[in-house]
C-alpha atoms as a PDB file:
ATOM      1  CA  UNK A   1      41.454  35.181 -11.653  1.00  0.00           C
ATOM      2  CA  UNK A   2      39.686  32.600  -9.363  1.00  0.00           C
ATOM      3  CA  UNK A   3      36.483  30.990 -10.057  1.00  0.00           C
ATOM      4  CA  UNK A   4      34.769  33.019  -7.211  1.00  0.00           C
ATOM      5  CA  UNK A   5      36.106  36.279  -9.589  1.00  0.00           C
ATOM      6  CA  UNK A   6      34.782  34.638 -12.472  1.00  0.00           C
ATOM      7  CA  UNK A   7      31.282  33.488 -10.763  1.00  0.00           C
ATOM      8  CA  UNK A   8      30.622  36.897  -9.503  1.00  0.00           C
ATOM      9  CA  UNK A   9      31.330  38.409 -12.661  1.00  0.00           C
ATOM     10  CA  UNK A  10      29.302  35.738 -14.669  1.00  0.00           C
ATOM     11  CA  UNK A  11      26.028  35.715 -11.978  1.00  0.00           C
ATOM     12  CA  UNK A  12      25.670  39.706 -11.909  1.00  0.00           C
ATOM     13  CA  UNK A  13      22.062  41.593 -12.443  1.00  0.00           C
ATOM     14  CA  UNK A  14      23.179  43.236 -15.997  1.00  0.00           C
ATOM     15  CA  UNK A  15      23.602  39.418 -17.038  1.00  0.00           C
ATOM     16  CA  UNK A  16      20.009  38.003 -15.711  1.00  0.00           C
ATOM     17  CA  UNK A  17      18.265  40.765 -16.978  1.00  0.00           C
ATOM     18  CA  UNK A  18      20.010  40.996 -20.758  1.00  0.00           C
ATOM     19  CA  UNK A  19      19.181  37.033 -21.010  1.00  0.00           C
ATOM     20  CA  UNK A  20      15.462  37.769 -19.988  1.00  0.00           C
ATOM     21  CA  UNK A  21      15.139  40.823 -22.517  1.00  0.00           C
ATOM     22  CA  UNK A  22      17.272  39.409 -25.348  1.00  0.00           C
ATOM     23  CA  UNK A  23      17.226  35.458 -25.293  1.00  0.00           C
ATOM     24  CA  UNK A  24      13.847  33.075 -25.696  1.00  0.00           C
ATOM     25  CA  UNK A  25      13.273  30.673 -23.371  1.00  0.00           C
ATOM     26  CA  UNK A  26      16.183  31.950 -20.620  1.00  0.00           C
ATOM     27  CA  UNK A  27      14.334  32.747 -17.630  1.00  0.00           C
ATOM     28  CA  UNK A  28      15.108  29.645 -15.475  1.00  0.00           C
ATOM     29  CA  UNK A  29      19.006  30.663 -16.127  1.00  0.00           C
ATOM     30  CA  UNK A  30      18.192  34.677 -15.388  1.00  0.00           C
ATOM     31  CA  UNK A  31      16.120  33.892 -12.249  1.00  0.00           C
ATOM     32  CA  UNK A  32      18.849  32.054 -11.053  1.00  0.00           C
ATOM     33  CA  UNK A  33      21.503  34.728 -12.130  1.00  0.00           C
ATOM     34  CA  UNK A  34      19.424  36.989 -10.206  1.00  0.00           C
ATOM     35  CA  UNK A  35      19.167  35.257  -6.835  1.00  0.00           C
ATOM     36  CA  UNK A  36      23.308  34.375  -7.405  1.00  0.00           C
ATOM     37  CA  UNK A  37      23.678  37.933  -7.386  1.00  0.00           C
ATOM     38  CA  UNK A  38      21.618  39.399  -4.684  1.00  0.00           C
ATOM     39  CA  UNK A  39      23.159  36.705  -2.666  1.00  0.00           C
ATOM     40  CA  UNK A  40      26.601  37.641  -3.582  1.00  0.00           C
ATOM     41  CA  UNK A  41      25.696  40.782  -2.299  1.00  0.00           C
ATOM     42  CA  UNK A  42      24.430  39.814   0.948  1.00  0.00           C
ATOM     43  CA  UNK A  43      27.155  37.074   1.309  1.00  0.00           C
ATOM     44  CA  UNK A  44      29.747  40.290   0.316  1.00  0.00           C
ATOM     45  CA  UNK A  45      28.501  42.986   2.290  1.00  0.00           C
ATOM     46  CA  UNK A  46      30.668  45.533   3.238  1.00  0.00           C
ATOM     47  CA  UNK A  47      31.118  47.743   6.727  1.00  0.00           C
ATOM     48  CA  UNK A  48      28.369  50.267   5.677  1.00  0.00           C
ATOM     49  CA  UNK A  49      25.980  47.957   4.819  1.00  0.00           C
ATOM     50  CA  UNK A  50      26.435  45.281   7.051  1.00  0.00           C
ATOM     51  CA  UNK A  51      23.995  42.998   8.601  1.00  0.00           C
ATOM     52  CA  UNK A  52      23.724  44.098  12.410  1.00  0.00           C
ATOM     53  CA  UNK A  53      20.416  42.229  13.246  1.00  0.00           C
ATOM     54  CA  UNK A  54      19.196  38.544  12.748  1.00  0.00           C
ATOM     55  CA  UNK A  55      15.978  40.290  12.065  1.00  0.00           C
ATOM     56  CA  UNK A  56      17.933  41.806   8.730  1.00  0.00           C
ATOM     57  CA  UNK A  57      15.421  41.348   5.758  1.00  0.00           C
ATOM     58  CA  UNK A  58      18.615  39.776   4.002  1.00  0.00           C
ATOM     59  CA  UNK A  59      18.504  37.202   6.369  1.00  0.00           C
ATOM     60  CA  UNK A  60      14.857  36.468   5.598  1.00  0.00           C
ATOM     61  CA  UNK A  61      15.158  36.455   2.026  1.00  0.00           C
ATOM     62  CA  UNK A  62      18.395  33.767   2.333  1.00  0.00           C
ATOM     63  CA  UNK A  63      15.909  32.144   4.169  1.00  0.00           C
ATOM     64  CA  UNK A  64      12.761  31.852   2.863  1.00  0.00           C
ATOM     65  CA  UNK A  65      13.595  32.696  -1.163  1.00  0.00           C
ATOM     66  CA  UNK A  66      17.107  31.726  -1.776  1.00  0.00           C
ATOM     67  CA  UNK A  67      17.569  28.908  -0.271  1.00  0.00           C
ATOM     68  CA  UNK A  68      13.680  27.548  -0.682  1.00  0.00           C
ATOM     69  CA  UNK A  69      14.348  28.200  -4.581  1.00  0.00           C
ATOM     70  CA  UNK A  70      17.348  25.522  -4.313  1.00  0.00           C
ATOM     71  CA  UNK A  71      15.287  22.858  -2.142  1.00  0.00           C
ATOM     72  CA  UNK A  72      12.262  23.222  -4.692  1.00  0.00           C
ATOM     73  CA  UNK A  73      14.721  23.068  -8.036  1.00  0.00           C
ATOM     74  CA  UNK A  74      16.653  20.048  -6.270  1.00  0.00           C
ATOM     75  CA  UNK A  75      13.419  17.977  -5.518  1.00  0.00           C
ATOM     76  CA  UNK A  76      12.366  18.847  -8.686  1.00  0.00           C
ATOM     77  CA  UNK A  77      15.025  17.528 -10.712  1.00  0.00           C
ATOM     78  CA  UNK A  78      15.139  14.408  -7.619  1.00  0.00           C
ATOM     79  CA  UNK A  79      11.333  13.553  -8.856  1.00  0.00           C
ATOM     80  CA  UNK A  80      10.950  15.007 -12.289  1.00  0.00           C
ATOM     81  CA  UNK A  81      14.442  13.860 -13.594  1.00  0.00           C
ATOM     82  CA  UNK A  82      15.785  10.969 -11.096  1.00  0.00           C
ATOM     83  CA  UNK A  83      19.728  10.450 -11.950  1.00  0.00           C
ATOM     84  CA  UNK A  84      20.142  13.195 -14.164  1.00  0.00           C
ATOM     85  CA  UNK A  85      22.330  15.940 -11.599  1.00  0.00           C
ATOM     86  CA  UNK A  86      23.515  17.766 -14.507  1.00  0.00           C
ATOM     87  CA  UNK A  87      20.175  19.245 -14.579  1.00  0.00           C
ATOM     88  CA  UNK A  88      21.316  20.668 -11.006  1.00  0.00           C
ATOM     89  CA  UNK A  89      24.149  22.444  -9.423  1.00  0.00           C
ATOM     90  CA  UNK A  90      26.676  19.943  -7.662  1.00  0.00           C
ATOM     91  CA  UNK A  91      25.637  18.526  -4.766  1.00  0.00           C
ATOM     92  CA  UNK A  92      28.553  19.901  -2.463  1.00  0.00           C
ATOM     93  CA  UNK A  93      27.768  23.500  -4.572  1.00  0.00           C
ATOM     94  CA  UNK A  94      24.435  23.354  -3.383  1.00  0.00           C
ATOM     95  CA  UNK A  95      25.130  22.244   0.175  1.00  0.00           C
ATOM     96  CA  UNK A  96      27.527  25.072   0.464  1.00  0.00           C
ATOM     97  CA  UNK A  97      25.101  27.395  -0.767  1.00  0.00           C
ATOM     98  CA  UNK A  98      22.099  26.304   1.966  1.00  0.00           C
ATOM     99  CA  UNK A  99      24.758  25.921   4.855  1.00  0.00           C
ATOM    100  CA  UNK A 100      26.589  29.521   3.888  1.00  0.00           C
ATOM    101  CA  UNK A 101      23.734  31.784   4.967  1.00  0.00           C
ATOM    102  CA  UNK A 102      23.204  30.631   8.768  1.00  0.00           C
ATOM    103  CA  UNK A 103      26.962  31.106   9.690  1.00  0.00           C
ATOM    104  CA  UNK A 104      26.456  34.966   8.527  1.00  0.00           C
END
């Protein structure tokens, strides 16, 4: 199994919404679960669901939720927690992440 197997099947909607209904204090870790796997899905689309348009409401979201929730959680931990990056995905993670969605 590769670790894009095991990501998808770790960052899937079951998973973000059994650690918001069944664990205290988890919803920074489901929120991002569930933005992880709506982008998979977009990111994964297939032929009959495709993105045809740049007007696509997918597009929009990558836009102006996913990838705003990663500049916000990055400048965050930049001002709230300067020099801790565990607190953060990896900085080449995270840059792959905001670059993916324009080359779509």
């Amino acid at each position: 199994m590769n670790n894009v197997s095991l990501a998808r099947q770790t960052l899937r909607w079951d998973v973000g919404k059994a650690l918001q209904q069944d664990i205290p204090n988890s919803d920074g870790t489901a929120e991002l679960i569930l933005l992880m796997d709506k982008w998979f899905k977009i990111i994964t689309c297939s032929v009959n669901n495709s993105i045809h348009s740049a007007n696509d409401e997918r597009l929009d979201w990558l836009d102006k939720k996913f990838v705003q929730y990663l500049l916000d959680w990055q400048t965050e931990v930049d001002v709230i927690y300067p020099g801790e990056e565990k607190r953060i995905l990896s900085r080449a993670t995270l840059q792959g992440l905001v670059f993916t969605y324009p080359s779509i």
